[in-house]
C-alpha atoms as a PDB file:
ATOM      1  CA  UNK A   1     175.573-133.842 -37.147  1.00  0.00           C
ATOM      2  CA  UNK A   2     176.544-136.268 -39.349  1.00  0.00           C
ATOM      3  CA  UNK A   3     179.750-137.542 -37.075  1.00  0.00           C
ATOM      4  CA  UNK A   4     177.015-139.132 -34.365  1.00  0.00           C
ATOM      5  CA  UNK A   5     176.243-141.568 -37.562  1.00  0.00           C
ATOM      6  CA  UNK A   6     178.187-144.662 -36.925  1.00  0.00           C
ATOM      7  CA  UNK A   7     177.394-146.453 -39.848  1.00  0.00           C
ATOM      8  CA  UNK A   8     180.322-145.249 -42.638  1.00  0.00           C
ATOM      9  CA  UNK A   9     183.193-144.788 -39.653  1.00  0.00           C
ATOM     10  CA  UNK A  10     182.348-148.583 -37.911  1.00  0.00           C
ATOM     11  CA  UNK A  11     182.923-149.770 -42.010  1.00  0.00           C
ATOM     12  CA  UNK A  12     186.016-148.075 -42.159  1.00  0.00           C
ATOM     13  CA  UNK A  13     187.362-148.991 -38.768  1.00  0.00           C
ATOM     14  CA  UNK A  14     186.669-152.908 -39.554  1.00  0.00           C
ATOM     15  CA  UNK A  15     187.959-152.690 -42.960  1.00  0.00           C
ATOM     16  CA  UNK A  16     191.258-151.199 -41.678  1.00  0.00           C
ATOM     17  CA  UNK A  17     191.496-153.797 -39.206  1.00  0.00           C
ATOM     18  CA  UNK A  18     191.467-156.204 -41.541  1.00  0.00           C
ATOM     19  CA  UNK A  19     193.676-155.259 -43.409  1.00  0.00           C
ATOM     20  CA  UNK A  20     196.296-154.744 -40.443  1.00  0.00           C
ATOM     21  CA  UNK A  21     195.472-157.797 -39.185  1.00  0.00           C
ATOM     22  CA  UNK A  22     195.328-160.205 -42.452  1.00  0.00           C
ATOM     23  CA  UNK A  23     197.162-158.405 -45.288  1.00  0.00           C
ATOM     24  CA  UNK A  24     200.102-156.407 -43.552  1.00  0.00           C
ATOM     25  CA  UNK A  25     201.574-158.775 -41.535  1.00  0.00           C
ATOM     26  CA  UNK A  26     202.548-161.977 -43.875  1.00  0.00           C
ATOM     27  CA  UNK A  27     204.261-159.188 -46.015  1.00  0.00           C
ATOM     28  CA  UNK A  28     206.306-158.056 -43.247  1.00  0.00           C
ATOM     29  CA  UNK A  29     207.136-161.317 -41.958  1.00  0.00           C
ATOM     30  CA  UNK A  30     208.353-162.256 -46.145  1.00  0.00           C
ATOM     31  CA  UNK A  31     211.334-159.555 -45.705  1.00  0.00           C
ATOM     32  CA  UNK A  32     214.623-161.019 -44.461  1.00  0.00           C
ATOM     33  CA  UNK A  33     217.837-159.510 -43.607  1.00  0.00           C
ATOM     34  CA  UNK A  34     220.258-158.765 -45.891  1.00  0.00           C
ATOM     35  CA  UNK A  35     223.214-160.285 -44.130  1.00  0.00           C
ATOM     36  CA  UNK A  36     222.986-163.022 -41.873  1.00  0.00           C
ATOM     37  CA  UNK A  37     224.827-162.711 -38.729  1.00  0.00           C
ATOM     38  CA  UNK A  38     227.707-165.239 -38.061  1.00  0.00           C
ATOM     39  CA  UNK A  39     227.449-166.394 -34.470  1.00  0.00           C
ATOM     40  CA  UNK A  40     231.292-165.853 -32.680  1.00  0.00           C
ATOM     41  CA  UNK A  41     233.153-168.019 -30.898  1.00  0.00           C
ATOM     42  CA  UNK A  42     233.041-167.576 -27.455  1.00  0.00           C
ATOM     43  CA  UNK A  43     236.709-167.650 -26.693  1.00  0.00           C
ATOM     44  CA  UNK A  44     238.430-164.319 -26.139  1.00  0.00           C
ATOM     45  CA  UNK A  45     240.875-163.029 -28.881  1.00  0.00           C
ATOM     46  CA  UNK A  46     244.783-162.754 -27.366  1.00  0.00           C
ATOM     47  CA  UNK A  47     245.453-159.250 -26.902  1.00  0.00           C
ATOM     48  CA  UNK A  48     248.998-158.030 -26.164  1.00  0.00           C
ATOM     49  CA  UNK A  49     249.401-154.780 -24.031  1.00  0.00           C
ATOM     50  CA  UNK A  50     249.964-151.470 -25.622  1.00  0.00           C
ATOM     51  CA  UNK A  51     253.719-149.626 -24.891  1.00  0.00           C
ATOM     52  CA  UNK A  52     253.608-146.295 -24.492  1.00  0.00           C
ATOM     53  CA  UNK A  53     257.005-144.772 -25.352  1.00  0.00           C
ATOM     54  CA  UNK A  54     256.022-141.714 -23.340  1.00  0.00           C
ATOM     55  CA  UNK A  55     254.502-142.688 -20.068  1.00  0.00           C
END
């Protein structure tokens, strides 16, 4: 049965790891939004009430 043999599978799992672990992640971490968010002021806009003609 030649899926009791761990010797190609425990190559494959390592090499995959290392590649999650040491390749993937510095090229995720490169990318960088689009549009930087603006932070708000934290006082609240003056709103005037609606009139409703009809109530």
């Amino acid at each position: 049965m030649p899926q009791l043999n761990p010797a190609p599978w425990f190559l494959i799992l390592v090499f995959s790891w290392f590649v999650f672990l040491t390749i993937i992640p510095p090229k995720v971490l490169a990318h960088t939004l689009p549009n930087v968010p603006a932070s708000q002021s934290t006082e609240k806009p003056e709103t005037e009430t609606w009139f409703w003609p009809w109530h």
